[in-house]
C-alpha atoms as a PDB file:
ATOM      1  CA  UNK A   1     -69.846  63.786  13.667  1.00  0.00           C
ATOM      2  CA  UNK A   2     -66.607  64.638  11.239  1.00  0.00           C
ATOM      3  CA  UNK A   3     -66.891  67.807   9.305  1.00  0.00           C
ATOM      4  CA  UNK A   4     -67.905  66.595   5.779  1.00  0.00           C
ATOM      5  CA  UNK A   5     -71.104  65.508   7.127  1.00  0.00           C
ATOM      6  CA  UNK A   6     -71.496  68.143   9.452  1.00  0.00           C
ATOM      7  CA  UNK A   7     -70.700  70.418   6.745  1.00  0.00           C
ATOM      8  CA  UNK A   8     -73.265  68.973   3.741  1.00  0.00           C
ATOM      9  CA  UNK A   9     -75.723  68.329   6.459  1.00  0.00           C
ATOM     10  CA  UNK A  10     -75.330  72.399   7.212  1.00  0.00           C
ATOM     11  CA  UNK A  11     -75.136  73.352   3.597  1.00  0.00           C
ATOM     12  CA  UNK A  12     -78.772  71.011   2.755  1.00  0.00           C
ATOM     13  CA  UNK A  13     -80.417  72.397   6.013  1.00  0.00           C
ATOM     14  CA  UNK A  14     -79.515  75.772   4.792  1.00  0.00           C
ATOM     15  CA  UNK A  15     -80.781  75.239   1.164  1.00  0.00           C
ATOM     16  CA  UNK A  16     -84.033  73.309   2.024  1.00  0.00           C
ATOM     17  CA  UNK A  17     -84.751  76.893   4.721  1.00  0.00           C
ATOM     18  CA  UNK A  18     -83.939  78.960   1.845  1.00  0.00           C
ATOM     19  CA  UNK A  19     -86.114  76.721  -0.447  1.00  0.00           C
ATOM     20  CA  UNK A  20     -89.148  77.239   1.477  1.00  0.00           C
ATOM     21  CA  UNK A  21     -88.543  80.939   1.870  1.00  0.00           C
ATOM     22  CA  UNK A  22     -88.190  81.506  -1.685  1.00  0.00           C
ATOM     23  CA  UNK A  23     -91.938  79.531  -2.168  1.00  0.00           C
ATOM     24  CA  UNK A  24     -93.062  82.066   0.108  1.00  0.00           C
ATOM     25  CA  UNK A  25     -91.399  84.941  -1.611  1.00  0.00           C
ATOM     26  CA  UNK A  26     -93.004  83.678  -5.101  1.00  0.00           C
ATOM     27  CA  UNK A  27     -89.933  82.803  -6.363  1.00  0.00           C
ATOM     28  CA  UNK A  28     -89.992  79.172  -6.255  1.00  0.00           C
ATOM     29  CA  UNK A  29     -88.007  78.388  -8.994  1.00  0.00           C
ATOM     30  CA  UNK A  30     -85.117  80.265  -7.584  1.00  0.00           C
ATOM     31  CA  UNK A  31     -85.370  78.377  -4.412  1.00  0.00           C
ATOM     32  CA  UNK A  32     -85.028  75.002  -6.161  1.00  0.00           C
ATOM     33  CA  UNK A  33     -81.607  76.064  -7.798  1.00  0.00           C
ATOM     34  CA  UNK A  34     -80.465  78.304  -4.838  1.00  0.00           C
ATOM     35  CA  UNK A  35     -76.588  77.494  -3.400  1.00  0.00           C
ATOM     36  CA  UNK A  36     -76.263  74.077  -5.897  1.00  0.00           C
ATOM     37  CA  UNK A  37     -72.677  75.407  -6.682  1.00  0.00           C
ATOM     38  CA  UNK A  38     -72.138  74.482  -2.673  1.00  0.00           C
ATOM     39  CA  UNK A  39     -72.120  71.078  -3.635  1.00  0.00           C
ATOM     40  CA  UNK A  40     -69.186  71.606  -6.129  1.00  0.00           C
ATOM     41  CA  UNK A  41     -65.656  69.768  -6.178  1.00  0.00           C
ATOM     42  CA  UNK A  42     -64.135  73.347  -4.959  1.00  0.00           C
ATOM     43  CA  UNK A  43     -66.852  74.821  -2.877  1.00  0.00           C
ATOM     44  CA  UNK A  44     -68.075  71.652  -0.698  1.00  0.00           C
ATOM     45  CA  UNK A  45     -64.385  70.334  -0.194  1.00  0.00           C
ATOM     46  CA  UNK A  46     -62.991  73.795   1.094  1.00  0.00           C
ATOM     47  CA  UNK A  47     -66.433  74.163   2.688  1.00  0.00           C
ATOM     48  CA  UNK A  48     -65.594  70.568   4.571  1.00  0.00           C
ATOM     49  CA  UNK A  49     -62.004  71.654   5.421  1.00  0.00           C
ATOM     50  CA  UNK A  50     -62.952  74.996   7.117  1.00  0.00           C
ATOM     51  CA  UNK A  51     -66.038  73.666   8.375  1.00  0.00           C
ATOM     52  CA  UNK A  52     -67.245  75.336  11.971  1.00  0.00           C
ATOM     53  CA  UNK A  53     -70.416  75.380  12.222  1.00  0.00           C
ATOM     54  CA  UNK A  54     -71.067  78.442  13.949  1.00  0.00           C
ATOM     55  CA  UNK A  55     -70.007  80.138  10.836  1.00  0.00           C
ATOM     56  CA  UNK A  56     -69.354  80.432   7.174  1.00  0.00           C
ATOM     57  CA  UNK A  57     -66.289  78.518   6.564  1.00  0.00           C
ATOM     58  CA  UNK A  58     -65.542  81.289   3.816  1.00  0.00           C
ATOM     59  CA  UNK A  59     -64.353  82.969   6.732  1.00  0.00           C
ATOM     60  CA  UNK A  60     -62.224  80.594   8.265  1.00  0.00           C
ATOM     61  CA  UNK A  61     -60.511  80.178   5.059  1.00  0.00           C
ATOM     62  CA  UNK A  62     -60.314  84.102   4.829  1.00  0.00           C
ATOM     63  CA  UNK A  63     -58.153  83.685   7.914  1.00  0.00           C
ATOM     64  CA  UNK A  64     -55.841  81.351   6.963  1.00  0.00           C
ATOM     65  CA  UNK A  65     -54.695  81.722   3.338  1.00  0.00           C
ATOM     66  CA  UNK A  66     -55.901  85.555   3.223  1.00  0.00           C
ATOM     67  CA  UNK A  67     -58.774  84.654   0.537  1.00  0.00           C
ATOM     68  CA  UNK A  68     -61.548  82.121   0.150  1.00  0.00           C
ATOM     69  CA  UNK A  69     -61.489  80.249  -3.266  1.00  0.00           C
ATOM     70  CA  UNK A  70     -64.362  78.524  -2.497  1.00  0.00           C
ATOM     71  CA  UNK A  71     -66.185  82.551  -2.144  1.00  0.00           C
ATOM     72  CA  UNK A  72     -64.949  83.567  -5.226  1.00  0.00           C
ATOM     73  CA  UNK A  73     -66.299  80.400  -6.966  1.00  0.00           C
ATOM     74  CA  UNK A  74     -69.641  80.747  -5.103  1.00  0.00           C
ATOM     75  CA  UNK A  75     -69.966  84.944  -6.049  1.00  0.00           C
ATOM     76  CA  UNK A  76     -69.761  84.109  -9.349  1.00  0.00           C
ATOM     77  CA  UNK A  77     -72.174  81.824  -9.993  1.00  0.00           C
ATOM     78  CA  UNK A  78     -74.816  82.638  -7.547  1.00  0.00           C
ATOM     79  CA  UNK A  79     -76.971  85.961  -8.744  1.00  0.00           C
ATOM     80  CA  UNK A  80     -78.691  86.616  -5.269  1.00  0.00           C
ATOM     81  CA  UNK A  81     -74.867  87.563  -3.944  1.00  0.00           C
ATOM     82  CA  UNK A  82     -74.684  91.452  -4.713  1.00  0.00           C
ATOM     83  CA  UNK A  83     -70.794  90.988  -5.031  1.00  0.00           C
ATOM     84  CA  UNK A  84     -71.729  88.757  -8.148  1.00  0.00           C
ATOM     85  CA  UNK A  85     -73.620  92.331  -9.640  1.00  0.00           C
ATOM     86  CA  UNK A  86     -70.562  93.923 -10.405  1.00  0.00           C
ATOM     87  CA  UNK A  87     -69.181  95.157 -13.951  1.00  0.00           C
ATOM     88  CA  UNK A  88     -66.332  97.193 -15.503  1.00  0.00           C
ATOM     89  CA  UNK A  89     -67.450 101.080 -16.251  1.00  0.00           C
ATOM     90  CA  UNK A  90     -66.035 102.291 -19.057  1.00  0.00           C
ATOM     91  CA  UNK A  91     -65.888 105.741 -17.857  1.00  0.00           C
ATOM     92  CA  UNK A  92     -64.121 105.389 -14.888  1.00  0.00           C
ATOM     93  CA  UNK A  93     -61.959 102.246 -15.649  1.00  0.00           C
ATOM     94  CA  UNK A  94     -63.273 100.596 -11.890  1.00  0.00           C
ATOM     95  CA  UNK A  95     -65.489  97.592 -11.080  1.00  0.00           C
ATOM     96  CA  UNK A  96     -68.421  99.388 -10.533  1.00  0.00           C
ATOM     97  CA  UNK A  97     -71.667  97.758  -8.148  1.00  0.00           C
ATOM     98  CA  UNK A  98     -74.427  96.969 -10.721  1.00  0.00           C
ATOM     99  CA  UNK A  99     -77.996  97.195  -9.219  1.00  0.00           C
ATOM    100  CA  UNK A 100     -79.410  94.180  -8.780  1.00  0.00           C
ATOM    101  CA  UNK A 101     -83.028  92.949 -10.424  1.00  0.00           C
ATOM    102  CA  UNK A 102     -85.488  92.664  -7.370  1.00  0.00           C
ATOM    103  CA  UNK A 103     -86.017  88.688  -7.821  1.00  0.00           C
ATOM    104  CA  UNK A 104     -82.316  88.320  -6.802  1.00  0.00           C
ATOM    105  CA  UNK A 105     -83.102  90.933  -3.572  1.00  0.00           C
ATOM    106  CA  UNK A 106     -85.643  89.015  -3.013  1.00  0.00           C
ATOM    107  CA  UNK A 107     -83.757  85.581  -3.013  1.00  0.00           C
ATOM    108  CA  UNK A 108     -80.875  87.599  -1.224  1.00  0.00           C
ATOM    109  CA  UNK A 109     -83.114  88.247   1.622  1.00  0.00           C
ATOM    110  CA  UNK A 110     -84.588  84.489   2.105  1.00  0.00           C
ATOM    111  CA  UNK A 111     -80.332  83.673   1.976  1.00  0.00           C
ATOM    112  CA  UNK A 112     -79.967  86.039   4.819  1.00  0.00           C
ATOM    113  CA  UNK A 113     -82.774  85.082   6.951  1.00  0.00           C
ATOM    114  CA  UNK A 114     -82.146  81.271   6.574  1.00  0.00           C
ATOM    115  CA  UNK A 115     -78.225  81.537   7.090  1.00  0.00           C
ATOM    116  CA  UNK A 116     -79.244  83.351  10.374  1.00  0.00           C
ATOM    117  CA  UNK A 117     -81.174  80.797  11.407  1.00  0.00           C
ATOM    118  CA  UNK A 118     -79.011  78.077  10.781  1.00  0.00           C
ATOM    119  CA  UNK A 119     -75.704  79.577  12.392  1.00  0.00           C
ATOM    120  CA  UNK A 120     -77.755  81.603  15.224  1.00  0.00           C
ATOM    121  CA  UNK A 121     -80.105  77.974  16.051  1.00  0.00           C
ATOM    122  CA  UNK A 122     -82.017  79.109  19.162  1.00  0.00           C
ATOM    123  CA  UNK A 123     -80.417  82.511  19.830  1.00  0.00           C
ATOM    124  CA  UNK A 124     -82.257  83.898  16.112  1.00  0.00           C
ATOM    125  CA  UNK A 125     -84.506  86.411  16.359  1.00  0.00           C
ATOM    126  CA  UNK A 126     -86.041  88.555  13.877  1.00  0.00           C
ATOM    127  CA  UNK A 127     -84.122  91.684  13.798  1.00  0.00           C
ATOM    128  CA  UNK A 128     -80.815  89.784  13.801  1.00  0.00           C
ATOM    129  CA  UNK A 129     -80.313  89.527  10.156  1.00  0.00           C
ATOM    130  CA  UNK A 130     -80.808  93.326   9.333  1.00  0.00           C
ATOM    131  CA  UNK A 131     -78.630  93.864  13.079  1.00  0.00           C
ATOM    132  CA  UNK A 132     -76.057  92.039  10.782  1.00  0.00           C
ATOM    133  CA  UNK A 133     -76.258  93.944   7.231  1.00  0.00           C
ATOM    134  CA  UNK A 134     -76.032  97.227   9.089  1.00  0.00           C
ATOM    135  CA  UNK A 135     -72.473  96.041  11.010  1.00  0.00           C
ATOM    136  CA  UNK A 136     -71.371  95.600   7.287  1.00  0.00           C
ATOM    137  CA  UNK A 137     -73.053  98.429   5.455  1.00  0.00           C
ATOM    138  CA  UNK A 138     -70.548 101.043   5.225  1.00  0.00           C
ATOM    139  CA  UNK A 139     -67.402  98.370   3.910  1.00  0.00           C
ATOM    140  CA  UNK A 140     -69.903  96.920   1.582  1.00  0.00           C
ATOM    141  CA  UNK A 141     -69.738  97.561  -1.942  1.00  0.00           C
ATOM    142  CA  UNK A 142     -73.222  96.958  -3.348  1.00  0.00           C
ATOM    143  CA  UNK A 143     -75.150  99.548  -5.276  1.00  0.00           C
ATOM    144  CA  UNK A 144     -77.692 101.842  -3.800  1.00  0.00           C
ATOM    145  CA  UNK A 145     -80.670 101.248  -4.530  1.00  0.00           C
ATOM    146  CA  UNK A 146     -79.955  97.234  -4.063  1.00  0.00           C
ATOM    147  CA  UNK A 147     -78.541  98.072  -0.295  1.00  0.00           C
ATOM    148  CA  UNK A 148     -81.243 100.447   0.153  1.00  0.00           C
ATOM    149  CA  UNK A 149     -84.279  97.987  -0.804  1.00  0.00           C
ATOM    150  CA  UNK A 150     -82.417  94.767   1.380  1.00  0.00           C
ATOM    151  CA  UNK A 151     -82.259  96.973   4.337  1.00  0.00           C
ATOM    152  CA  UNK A 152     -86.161  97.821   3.863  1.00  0.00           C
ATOM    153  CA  UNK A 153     -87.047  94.379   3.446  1.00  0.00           C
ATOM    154  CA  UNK A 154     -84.796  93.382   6.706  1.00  0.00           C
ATOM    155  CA  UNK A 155     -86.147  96.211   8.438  1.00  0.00           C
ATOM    156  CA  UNK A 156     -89.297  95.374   7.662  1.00  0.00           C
ATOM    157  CA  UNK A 157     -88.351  91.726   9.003  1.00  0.00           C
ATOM    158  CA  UNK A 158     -87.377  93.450  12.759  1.00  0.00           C
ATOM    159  CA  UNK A 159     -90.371  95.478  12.784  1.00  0.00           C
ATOM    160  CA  UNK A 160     -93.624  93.152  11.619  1.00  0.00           C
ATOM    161  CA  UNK A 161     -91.885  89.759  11.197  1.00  0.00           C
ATOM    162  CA  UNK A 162     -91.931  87.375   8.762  1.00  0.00           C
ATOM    163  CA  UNK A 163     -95.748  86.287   7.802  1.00  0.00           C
ATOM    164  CA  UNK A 164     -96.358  90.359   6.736  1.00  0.00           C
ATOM    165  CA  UNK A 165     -93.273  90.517   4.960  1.00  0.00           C
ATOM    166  CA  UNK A 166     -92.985  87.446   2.807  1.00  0.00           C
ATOM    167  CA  UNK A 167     -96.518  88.422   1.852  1.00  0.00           C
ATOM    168  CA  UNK A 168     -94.990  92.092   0.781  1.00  0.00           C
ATOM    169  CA  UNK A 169     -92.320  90.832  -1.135  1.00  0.00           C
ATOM    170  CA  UNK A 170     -93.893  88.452  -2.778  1.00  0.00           C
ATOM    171  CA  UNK A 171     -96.472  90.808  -4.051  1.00  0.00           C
ATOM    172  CA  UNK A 172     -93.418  92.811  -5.768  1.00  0.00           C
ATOM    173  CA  UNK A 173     -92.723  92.405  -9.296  1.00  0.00           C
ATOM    174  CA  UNK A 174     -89.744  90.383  -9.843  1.00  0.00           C
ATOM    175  CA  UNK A 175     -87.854  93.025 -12.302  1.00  0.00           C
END
């Protein structure tokens, strides 16, 4: 199969996981516009070019050219990425994390738990998307309290899987 239908078929299996988690999260709206940027002139044809399939092609293009346009086009139009949640601070003159409104955690965590799934196939299991956030937690730049409330919900994942904890978070109120 060549790599732009590998890739879109990727990108829709992806989106149509994360769909369905967001129902399930009570967030359903959010799951019917989640990752439509992917499908973009510069997202889907960088996405296509660096196409793997056992990975984001964000890193692949990382790798080659040193950045990923088709990232920094996704981050900013896509609220459930934390890098998206970031602002100036007048008071110390730095781009500053922002902390994120729980309805974008909560989409956040369906992304993670559906990209797992996707790029892991048959190898997933449950504790494998919080096994991931924690490699990245200390280079991450993300606010506190966001970080801190993803990690309990992927925790939560590991420990009493997903049928208790879609049912916690979406019993959570979405601000």
């Amino acid at each position: 199969m060549n790599k732009v239908l590998s890739h879109f078929l990727t990108i829709t299996k992806h989106r149509n996981k994360v769909l369905v988690y967001c129902f399930r999260a009570g967030i359903p709206w959010q799951g019917l516009l989640h990752d439509l940027s992917k499908y973009s002139w510069c997202e889907f044809t960088n996405g296509c070019r660096f196409y793997q399939g056992t990975r984001s092609p964000h890193e692949a293009e990382r790798e080659i050219n040193g950045y990923s346009l088709a990232w920094m086009h996704h981050k900013g139009r896509n609220r459930h990425h934390f890098e998206y949640w970031t602002d100036y601070d007048c008071k110390t003159r730095l781009s500053t994390p922002v902390k994120m409104p729980i309805k974008y955690v909560k989409e956040m965590f369906c992304d993670r738990v559906a990209a797992s799934k996707i790029y892991m196939k048959e190898k997933y299991y449950d504790a494998a998307p919080y096994e991931y956030f924690i490699r990245g937690k200390q280079r991450r730049i993300i606010d506190p309290d966001t970080s801190e409330l993803l990690e309990n919900f992927l925790k939560m994942l590991e420990e009493k899987g997903e049928k208790e904890t879609f049912k916690y978070i979406k019993n959570l109120k979405n601000y």
